[in-house]
N, C-alpha and C. Protein backbone atom coordinates (compact mmCIF):
# COMPACT_ATOMS: atom_id res chain seq x y z
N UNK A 1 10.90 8.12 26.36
CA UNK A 1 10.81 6.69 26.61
C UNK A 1 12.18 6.07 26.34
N UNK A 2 12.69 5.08 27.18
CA UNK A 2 13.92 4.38 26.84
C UNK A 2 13.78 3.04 25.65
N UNK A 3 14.49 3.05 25.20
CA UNK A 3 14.74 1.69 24.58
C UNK A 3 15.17 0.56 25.17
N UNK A 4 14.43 -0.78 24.93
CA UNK A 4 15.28 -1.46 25.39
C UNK A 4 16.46 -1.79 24.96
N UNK A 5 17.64 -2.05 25.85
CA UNK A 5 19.16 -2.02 25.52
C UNK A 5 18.81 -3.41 24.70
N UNK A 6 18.11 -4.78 25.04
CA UNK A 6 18.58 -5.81 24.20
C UNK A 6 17.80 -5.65 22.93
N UNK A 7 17.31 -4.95 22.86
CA UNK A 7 16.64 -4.62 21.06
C UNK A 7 17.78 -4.11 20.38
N UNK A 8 17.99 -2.99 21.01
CA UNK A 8 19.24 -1.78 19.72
C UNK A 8 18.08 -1.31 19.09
N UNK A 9 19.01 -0.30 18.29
CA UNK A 9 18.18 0.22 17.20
C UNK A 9 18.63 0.09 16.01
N UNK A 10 17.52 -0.53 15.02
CA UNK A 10 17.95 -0.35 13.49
C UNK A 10 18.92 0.79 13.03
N UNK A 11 19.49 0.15 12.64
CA UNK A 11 20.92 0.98 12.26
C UNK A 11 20.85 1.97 10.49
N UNK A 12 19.90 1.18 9.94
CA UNK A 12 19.65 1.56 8.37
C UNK A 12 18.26 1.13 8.06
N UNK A 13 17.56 1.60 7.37
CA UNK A 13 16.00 1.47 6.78
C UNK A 13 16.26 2.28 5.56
N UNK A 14 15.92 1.44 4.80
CA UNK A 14 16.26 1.59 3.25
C UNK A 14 15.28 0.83 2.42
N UNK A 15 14.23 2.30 1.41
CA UNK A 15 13.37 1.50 1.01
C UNK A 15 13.48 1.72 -0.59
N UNK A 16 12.84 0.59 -0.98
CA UNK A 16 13.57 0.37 -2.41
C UNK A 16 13.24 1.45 -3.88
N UNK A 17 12.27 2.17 -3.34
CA UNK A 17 12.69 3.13 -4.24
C UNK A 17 11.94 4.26 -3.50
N UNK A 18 11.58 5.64 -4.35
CA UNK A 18 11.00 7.05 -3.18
C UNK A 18 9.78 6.80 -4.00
N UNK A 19 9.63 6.93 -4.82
CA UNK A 19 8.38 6.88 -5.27
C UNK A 19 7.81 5.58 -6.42
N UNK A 20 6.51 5.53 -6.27
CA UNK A 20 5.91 4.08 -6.89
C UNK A 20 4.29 4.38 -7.40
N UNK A 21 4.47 3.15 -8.63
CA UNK A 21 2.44 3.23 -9.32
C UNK A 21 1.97 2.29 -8.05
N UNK A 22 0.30 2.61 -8.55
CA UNK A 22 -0.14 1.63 -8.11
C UNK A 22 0.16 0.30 -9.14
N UNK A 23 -0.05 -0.63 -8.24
CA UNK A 23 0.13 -2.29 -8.64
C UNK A 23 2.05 -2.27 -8.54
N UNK A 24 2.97 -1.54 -7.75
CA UNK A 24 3.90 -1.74 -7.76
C UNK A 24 4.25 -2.49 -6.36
N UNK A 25 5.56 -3.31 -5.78
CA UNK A 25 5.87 -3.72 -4.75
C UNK A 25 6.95 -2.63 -4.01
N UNK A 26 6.56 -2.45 -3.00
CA UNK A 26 8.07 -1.57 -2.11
C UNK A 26 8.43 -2.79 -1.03
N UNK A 27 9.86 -2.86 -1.30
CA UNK A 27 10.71 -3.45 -0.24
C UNK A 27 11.03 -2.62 0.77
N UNK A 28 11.18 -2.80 1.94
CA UNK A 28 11.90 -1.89 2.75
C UNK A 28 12.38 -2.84 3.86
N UNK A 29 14.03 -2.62 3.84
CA UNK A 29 15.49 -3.53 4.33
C UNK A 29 15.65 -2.61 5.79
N UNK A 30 15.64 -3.63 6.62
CA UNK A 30 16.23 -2.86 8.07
C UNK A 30 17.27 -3.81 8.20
N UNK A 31 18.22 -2.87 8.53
CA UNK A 31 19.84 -3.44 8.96
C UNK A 31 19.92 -3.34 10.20
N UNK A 32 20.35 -3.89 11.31
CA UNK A 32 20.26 -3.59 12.62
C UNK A 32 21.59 -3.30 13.28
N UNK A 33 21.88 -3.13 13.96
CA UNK A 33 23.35 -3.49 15.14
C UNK A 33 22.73 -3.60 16.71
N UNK A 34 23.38 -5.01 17.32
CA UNK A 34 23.02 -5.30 18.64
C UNK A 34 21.88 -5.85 18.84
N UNK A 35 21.64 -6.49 17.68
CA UNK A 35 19.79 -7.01 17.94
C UNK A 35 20.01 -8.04 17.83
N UNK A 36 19.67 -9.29 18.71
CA UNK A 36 19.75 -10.54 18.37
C UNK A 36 18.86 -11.35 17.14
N UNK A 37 19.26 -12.30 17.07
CA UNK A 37 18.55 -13.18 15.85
C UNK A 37 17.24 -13.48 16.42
N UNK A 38 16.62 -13.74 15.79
CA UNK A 38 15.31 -14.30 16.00
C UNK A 38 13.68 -13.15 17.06
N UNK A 39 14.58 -11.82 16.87
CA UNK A 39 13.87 -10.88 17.59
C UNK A 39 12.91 -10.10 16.97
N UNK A 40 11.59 -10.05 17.15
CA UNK A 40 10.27 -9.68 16.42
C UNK A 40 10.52 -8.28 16.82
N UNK A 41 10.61 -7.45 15.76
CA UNK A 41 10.51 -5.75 15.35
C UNK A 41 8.81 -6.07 14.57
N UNK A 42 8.43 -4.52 15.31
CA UNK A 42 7.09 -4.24 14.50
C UNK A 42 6.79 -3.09 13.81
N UNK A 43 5.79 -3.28 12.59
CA UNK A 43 5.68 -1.84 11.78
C UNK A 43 4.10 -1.30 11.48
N UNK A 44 4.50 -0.03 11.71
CA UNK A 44 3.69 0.73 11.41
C UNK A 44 3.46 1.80 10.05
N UNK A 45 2.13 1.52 9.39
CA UNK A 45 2.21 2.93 7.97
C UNK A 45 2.04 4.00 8.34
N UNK A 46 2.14 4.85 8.08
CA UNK A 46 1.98 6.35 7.89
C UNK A 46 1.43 7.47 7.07
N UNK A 47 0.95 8.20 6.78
CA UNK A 47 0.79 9.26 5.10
C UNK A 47 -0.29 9.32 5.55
N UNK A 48 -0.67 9.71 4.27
CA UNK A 48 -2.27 9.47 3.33
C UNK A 48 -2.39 8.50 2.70
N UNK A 49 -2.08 7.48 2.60
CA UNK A 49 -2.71 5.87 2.51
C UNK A 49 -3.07 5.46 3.19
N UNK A 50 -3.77 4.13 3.07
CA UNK A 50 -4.44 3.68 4.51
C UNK A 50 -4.33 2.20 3.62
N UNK A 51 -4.93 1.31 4.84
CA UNK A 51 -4.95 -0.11 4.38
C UNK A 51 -5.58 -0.44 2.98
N UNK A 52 -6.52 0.17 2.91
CA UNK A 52 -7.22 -0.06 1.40
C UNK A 52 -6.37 -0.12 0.72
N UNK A 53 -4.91 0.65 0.29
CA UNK A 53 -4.42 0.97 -0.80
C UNK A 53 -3.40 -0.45 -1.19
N UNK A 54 -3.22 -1.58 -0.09
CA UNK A 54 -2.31 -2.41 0.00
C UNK A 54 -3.05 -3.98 0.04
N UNK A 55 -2.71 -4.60 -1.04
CA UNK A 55 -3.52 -6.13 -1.18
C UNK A 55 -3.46 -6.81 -0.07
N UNK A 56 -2.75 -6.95 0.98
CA UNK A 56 -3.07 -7.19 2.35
C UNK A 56 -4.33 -6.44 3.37
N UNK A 57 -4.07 -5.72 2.93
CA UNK A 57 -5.84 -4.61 3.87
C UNK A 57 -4.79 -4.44 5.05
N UNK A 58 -3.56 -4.77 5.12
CA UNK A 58 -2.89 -4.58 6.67
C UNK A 58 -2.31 -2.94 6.92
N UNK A 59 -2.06 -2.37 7.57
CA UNK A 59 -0.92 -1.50 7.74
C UNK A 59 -0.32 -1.29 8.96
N UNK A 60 -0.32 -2.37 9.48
CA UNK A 60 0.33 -3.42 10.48
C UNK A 60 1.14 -4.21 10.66
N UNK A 61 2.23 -4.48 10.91
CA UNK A 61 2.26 -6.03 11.47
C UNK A 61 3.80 -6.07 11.73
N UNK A 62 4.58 -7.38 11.84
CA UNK A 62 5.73 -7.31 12.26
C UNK A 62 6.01 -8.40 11.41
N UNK A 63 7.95 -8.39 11.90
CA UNK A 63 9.06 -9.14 11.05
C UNK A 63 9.93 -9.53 12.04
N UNK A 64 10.95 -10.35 11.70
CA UNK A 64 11.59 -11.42 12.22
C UNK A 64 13.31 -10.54 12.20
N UNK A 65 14.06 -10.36 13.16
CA UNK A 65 15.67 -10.13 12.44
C UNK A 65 16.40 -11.51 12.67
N UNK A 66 17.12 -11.60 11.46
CA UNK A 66 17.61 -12.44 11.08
C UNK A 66 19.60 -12.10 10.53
N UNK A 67 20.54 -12.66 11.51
CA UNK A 67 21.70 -11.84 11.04
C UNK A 67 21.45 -10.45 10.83
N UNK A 68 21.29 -9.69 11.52
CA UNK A 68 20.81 -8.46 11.65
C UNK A 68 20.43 -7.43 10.61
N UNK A 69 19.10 -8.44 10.01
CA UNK A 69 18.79 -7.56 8.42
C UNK A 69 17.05 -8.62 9.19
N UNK A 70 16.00 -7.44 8.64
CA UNK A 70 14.82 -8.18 8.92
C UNK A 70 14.12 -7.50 7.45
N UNK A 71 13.11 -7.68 6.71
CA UNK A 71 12.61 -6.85 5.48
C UNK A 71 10.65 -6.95 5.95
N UNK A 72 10.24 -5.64 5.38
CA UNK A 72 8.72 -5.94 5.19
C UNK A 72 8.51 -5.40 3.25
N UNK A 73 7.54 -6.49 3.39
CA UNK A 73 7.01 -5.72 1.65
C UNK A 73 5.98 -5.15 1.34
N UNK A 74 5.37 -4.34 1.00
CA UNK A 74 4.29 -3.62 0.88
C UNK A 74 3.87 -3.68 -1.02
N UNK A 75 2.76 -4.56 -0.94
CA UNK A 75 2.13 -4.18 -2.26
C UNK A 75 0.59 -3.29 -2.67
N UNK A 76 0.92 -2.77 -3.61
CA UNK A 76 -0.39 -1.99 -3.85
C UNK A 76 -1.08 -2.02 -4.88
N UNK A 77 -2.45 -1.96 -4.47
CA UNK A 77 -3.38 -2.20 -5.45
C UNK A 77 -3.44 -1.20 -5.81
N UNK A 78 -4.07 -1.36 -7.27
CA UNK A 78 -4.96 -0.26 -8.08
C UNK A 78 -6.10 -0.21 -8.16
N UNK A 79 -6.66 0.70 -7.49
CA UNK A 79 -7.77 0.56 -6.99
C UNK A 79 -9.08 1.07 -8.04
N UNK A 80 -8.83 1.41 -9.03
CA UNK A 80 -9.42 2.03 -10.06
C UNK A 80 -10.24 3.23 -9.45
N UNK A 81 -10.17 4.13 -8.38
CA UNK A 81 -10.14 4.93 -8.12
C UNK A 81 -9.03 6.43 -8.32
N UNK A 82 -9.72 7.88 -8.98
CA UNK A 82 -8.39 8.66 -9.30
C UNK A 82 -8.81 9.34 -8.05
N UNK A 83 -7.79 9.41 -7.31
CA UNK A 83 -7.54 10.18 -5.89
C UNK A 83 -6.35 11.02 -5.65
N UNK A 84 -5.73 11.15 -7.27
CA UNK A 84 -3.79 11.92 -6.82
C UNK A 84 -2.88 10.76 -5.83
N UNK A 85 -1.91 11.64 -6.35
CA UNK A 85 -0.80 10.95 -5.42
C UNK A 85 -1.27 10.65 -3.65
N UNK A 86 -0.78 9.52 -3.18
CA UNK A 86 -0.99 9.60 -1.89
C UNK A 86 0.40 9.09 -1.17
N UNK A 87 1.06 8.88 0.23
CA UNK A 87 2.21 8.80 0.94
C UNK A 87 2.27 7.74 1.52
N UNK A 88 3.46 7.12 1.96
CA UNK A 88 3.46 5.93 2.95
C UNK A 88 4.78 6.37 3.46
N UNK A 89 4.78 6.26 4.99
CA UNK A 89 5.60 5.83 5.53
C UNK A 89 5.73 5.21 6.68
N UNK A 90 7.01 3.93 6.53
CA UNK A 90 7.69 2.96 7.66
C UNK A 90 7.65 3.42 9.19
N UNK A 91 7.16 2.86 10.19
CA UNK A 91 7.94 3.10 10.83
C UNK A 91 8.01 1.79 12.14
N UNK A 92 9.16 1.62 12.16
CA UNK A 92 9.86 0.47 13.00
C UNK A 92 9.43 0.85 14.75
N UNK A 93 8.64 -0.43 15.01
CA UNK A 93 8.84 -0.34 16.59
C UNK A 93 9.18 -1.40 17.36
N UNK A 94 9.40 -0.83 18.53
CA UNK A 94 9.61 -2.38 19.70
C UNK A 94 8.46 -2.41 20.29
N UNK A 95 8.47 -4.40 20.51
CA UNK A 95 7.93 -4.64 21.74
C UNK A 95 6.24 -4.80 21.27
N UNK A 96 5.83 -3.82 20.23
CA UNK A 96 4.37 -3.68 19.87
C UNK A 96 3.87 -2.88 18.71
N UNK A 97 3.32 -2.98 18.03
CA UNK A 97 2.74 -1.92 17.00
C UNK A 97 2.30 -0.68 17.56
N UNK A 98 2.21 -0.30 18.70
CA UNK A 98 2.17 0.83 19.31
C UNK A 98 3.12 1.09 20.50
N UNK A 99 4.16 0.23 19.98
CA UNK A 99 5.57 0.62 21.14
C UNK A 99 6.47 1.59 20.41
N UNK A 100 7.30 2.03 21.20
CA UNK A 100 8.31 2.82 20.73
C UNK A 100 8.97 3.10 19.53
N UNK A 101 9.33 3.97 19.15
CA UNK A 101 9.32 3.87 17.42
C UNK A 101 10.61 4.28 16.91
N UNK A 102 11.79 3.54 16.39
CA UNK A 102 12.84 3.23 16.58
C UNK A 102 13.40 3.74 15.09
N UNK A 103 12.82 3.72 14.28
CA UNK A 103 12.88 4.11 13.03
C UNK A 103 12.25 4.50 12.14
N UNK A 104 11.82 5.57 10.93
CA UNK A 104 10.91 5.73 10.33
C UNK A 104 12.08 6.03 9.00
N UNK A 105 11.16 5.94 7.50
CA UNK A 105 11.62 5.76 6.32
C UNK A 105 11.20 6.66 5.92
N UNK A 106 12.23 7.16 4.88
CA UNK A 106 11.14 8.38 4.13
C UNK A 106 9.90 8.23 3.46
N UNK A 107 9.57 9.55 2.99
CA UNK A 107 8.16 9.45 2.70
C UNK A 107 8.17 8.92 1.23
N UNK A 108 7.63 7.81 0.81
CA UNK A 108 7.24 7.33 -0.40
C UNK A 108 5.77 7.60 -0.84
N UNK A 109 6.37 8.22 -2.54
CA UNK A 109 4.73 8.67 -3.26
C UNK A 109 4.48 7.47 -3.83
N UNK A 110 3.10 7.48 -3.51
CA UNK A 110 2.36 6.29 -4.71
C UNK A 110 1.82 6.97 -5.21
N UNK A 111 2.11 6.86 -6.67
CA UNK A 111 1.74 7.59 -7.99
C UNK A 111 0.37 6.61 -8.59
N UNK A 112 -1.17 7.73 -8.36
CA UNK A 112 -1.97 7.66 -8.90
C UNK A 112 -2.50 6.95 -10.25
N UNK A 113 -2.50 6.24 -10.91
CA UNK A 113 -2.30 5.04 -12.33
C UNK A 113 -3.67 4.98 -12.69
N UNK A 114 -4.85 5.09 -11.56
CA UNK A 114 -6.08 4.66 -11.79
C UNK A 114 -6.79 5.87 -13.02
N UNK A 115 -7.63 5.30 -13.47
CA UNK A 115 -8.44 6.02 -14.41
C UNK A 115 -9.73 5.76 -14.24
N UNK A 116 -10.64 7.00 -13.70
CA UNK A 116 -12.09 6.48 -13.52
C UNK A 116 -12.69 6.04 -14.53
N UNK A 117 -13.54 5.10 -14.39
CA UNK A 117 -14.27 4.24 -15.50
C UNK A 117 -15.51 5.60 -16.38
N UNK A 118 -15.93 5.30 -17.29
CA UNK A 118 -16.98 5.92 -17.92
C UNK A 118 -17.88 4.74 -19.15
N UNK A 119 -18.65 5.25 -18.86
CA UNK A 119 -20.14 4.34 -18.93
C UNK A 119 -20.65 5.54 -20.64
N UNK A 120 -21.08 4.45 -21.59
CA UNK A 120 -21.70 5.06 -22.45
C UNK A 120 -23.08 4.24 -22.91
N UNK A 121 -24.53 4.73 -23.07
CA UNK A 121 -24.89 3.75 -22.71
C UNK A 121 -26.02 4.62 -24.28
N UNK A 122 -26.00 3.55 -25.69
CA UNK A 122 -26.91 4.32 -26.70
C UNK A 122 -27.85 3.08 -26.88
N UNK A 123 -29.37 3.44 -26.92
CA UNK A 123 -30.52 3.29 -27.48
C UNK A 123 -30.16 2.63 -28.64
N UNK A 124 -31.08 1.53 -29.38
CA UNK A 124 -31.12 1.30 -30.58
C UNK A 124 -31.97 2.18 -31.77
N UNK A 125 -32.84 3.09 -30.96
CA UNK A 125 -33.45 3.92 -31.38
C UNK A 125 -34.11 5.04 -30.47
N UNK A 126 -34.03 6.12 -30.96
CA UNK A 126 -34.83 7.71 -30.37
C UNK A 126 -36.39 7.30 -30.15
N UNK A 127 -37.06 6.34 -31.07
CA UNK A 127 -38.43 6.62 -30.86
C UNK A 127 -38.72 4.46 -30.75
N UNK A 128 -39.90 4.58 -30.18
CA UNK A 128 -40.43 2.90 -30.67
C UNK A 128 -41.99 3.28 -29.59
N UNK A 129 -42.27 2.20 -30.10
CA UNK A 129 -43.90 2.28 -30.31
C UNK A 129 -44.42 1.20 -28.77
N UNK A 130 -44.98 1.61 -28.55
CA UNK A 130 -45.36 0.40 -27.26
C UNK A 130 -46.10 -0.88 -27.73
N UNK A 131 -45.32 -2.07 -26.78
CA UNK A 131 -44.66 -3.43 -26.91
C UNK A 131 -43.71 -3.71 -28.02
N UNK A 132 -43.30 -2.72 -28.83
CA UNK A 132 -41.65 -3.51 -29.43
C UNK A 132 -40.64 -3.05 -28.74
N UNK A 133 -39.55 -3.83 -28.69
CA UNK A 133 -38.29 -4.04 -27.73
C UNK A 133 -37.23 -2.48 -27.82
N UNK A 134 -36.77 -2.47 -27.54
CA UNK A 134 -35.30 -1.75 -27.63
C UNK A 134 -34.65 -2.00 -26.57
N UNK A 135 -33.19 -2.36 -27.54
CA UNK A 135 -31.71 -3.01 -26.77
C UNK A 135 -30.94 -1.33 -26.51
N UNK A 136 -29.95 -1.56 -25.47
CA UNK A 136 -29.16 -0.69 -25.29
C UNK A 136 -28.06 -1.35 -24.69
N UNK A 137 -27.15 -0.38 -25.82
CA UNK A 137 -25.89 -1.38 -26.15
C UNK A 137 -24.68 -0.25 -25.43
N UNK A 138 -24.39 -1.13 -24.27
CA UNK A 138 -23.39 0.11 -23.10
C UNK A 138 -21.87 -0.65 -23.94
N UNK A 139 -21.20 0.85 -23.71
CA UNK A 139 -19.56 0.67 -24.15
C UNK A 139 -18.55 1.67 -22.51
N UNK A 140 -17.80 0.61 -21.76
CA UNK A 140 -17.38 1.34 -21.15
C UNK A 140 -15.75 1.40 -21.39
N UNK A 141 -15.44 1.88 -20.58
CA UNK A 141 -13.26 2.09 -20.55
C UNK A 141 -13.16 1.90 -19.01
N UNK A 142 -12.16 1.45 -19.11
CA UNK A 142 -11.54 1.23 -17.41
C UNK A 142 -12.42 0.28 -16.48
N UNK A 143 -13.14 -0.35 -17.02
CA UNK A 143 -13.83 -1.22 -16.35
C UNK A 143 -13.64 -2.67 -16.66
N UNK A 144 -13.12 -3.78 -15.70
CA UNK A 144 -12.60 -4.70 -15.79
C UNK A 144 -13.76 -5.85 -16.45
N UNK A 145 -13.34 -7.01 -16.81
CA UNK A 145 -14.06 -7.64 -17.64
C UNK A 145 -14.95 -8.42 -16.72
N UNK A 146 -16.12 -8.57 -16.79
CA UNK A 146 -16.99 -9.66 -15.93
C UNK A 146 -17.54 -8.62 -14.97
């Protein structure tokens, strides 16, 4: 497939670090040459992540170049799910989120943070007699308040 000549191609994609926790932000800087101002580049994710993993639900969408630098940010939730490390990667297109693909970033790990919750749940007593009460008094970890 050709490029279009008045796009160019991103010249640099540079993302702000290789690997990340969850609840961290990734920047990722496209530098361009030959691209005019005000010209909509679009992006696409990649890996073993998927939208879930990003407080937007997107793994979609596009950006603006501006003096020939345009940026997208990607934040991620913690999903309190343990699933291991999982991957993301950039990749820059024209024209459409399923146009031509002009650039891709390396592969960034998102480092796993979550801790599955556990539930403890004790009786006030082993034995009771029918119609008196018993409370049960649950203690969990990793489970958010409310």
């Amino acid at each position: 497939m050709v490029v279009p000549t008045s796009v160019g191609l991103p010249a640099v994609l540079n993302a702000s670090t290789s690997s990340i926790n969850e609840t961290g932000s990734l920047l990722f800087e496209i530098h361009t040459t030959s691209v005019s101002n005000g010209t909509t580049l679009y992006w696409t994710g990649s890996g073993t992540s998927n939208s879930s993993d990003f407080t937007d639900l997107k793994n979609s969408g596009s950006f603006t170049i501006t003096n020939g630098t345009g940026s997208v940010t990607r934040s991620i939730v913690a999903d309190k799910t343990t699933e291991g490390p999982e991957t993301f990667v950039l990749n820059i297109k024209v024209d459409s989120i399923t146009g031509y693909t002009v650039a891709t970033s390396s592969v960034i790990t998102i480092n796993d943070t979550s801790l599955d919750p556990t539930y403890i749940i004790i009786p006030s007593t082993s034995s009771i007699n029918e119609g008196e009460t018993l409370l049960f008094e649950i203690h969990t970890t990793f489970v958010d308040n409310g």
